[in-house]
Protein backbone atom coordinates (compact mmCIF):
# COMPACT_ATOMS: atom_id res chain seq x y z
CA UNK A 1 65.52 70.38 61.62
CA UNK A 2 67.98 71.64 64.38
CA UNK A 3 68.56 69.95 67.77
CA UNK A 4 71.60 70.54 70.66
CA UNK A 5 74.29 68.31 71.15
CA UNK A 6 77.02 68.51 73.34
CA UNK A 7 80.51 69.03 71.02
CA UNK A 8 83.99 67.95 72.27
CA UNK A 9 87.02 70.39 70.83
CA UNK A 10 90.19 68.26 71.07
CA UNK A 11 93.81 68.65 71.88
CA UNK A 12 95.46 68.57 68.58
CA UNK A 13 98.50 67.08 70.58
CA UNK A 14 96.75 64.56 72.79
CA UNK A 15 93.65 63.87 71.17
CA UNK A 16 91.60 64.48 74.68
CA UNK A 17 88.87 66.35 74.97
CA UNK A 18 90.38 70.07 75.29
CA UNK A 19 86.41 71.53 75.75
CA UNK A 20 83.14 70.86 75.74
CA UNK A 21 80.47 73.27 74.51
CA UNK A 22 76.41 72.71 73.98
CA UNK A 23 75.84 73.93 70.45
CA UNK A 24 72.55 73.91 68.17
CA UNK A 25 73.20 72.81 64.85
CA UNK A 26 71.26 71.08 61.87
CA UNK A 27 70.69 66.88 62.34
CA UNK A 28 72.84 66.11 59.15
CA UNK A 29 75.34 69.15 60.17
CA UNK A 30 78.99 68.71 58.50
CA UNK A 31 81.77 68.14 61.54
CA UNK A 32 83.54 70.91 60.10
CA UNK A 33 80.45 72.87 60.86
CA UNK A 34 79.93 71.89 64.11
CA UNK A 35 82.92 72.52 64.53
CA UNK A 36 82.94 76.17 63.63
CA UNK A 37 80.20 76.73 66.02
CA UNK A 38 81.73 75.14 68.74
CA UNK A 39 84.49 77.23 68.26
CA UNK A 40 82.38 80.18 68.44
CA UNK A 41 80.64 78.93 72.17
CA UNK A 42 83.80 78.51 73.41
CA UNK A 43 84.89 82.04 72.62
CA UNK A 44 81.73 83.31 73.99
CA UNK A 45 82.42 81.11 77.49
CA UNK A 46 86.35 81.69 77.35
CA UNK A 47 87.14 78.40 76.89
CA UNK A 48 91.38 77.57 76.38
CA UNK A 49 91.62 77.26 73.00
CA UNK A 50 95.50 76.95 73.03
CA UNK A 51 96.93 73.87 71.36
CA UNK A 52 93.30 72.63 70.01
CA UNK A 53 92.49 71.40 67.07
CA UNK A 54 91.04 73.51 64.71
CA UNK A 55 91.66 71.92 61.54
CA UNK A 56 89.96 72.83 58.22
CA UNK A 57 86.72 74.88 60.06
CA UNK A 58 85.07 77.63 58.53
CA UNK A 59 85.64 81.52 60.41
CA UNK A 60 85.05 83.66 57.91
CA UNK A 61 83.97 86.83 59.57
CA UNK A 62 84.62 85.71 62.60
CA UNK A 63 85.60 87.93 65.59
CA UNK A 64 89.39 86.16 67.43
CA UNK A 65 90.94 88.88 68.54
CA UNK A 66 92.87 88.73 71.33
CA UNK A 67 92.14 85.04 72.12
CA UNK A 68 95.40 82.77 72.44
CA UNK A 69 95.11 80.24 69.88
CA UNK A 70 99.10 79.43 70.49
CA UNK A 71 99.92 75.85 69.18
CA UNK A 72 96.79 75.19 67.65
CA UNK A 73 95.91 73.34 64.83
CA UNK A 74 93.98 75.85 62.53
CA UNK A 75 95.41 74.03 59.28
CA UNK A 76 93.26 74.41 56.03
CA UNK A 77 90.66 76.67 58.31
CA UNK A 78 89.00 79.21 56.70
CA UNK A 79 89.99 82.60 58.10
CA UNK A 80 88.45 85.03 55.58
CA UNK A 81 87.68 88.77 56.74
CA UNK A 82 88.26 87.65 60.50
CA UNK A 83 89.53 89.48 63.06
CA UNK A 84 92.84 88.49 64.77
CA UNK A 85 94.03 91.31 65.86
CA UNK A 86 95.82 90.90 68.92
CA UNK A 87 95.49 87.39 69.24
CA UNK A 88 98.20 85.04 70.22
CA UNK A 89 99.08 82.14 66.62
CA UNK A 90 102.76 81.80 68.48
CA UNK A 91 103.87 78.11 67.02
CA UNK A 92 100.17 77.57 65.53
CA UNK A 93 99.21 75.51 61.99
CA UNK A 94 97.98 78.21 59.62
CA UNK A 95 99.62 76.05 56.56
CA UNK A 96 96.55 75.91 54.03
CA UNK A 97 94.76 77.99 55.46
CA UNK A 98 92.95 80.86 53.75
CA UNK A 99 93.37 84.65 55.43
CA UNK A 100 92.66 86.87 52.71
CA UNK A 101 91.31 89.81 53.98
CA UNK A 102 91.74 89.24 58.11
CA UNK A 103 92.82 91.52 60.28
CA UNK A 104 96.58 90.69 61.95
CA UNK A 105 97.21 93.81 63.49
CA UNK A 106 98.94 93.10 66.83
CA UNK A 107 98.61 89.19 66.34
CA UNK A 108 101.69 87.43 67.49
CA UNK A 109 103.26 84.69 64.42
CA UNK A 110 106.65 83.82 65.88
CA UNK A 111 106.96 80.15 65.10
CA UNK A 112 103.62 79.40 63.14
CA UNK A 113 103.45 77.53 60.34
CA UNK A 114 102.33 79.17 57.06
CA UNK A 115 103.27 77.35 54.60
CA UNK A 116 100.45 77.57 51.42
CA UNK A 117 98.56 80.04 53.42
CA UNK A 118 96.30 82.07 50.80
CA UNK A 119 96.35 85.69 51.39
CA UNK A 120 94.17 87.58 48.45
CA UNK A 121 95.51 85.81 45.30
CA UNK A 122 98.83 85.04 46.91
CA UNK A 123 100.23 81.78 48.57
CA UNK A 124 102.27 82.26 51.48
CA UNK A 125 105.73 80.22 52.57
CA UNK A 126 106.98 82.06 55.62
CA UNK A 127 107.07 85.56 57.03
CA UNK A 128 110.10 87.38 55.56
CA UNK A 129 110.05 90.19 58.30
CA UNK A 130 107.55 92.34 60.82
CA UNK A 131 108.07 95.85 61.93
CA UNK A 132 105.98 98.35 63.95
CA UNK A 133 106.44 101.71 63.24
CA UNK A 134 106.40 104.36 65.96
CA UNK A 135 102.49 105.75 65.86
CA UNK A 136 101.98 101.88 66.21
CA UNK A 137 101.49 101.01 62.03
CA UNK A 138 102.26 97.43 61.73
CA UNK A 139 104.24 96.07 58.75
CA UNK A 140 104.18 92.38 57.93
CA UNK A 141 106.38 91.23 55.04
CA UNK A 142 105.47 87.50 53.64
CA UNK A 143 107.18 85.45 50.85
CA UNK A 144 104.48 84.66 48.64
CA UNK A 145 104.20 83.23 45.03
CA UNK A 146 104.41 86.10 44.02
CA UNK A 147 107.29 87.81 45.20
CA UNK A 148 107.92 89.76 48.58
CA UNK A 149 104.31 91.27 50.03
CA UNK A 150 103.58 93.69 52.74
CA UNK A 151 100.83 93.89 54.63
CA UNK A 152 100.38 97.42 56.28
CA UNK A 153 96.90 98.12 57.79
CA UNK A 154 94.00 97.34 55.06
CA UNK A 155 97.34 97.66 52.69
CA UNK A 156 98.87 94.94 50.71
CA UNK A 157 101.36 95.47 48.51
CA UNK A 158 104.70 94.58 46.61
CA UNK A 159 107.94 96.67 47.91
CA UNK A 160 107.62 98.84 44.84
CA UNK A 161 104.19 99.52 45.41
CA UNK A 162 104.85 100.51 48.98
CA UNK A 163 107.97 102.92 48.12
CA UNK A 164 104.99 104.38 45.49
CA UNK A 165 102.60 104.56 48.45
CA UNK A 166 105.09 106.60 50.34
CA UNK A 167 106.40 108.76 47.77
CA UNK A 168 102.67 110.25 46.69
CA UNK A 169 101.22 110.01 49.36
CA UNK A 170 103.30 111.73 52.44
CA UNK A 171 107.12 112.55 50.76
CA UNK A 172 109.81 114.16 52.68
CA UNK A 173 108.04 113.69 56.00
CA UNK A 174 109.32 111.68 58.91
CA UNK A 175 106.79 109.53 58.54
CA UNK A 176 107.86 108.85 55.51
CA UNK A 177 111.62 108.02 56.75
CA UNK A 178 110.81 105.77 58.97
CA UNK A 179 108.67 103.77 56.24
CA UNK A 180 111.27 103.78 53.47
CA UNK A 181 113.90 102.50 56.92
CA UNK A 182 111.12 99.64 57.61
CA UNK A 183 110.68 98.41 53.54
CA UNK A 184 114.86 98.71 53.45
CA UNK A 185 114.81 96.21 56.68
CA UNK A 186 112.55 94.20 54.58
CA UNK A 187 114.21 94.03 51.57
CA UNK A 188 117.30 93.18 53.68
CA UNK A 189 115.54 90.08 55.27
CA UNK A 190 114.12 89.27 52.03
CA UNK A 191 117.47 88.18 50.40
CA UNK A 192 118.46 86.17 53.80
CA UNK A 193 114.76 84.23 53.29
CA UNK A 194 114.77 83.78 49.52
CA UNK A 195 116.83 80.85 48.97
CA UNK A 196 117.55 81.09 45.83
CA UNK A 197 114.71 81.87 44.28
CA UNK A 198 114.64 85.79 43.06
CA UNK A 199 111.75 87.86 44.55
């Protein structure tokens, strides 16, 4: 049995009410649920978003591009398969959060938090270094469990997987100059981040 409510999204600084949206949901609905479609409303009726709290909701799929979602609280959210792309996460809570899969493209990180982020079967600490090539190919590197990973475009992949890439698939190119300039920047900033701990 479903009925409408009206949901409040909060400041995750001041704990007012940052929003209100009319949602239909299920009576015995989870308030992470609501939550999630609240979220969705508000994108729908662009609603501020920026410094909300958006703790531990459920996006998967979910289409955020281009929204600015700066200083928010998206801590322990799921963010499977969604699309960011463009969207502002300047000095946002993504620790704990799960983005395996999303789409970053053109997102802006400076300052966010992303400390045990999951990417595919990776945890995240920080972001070691980003680069945009000159057609526009973004290059994210993140210090992970796992080592150093880049994150090029549906891509993911360890620094020698991404010299690999390069070499068989467009060698001796510009292109490919560029690339292997980008994953030595990488590298560099890897052994500034790595604190003592071997990638």
């Amino acid at each position: 049995m479903t009925h409408k409510e009206t949901y409040n999204i909060l400041n995750r600084f001041s704990g007012e009410i940052q929003c209100s949206v009319e949602i239909e949901c299920a009576v015995d609905a989870l308030p992470s649920m609501k939550l999630g479609l609240a979220v969705k409303v508000a994108i729908k009726e662009n609603k501020d978003l920026s410094g909300s709290d958006l703790s531990r909701l459920d996006l998967r799929w979910s289409n955020l591009s281009r929204l600015d979602l700066s200083r928010s609280d998206l801590s322990g959210s799921n963010l499977r398969k969604s699309n960011l792309s463009g969207s502002n996460l300047s000095g946002s809570n993504l620790s704990g959060s799960d983005l395996s899969g999303s789409n970053l493209s053109g997102s802006n990180l400076s300052g966010s938090d992303l400390s045990d982020t999951k990417y595919n079967n990776d945890i995240i600490s920080h972001i070691v270094a980003r680069a945009t090539r000159l057609d526009g190919y973004e290059f994210f590197a993140f210090a992970t469990d796992n080592g150093i990973k880049i994150k090029a475009g549906c891509k993911y992949l360890s620094i020698k997987e991404a010299k690999a890439h390069v070499a068989k698939n467009y060698p001796n190119t510009p292109k490919a100059i560029e690339t292997l300039s980008i994953i030595r920047h990488i590298e560099s900033m890897a052994k500034l981040h790595k604190n003592g701990r071997a990638w």
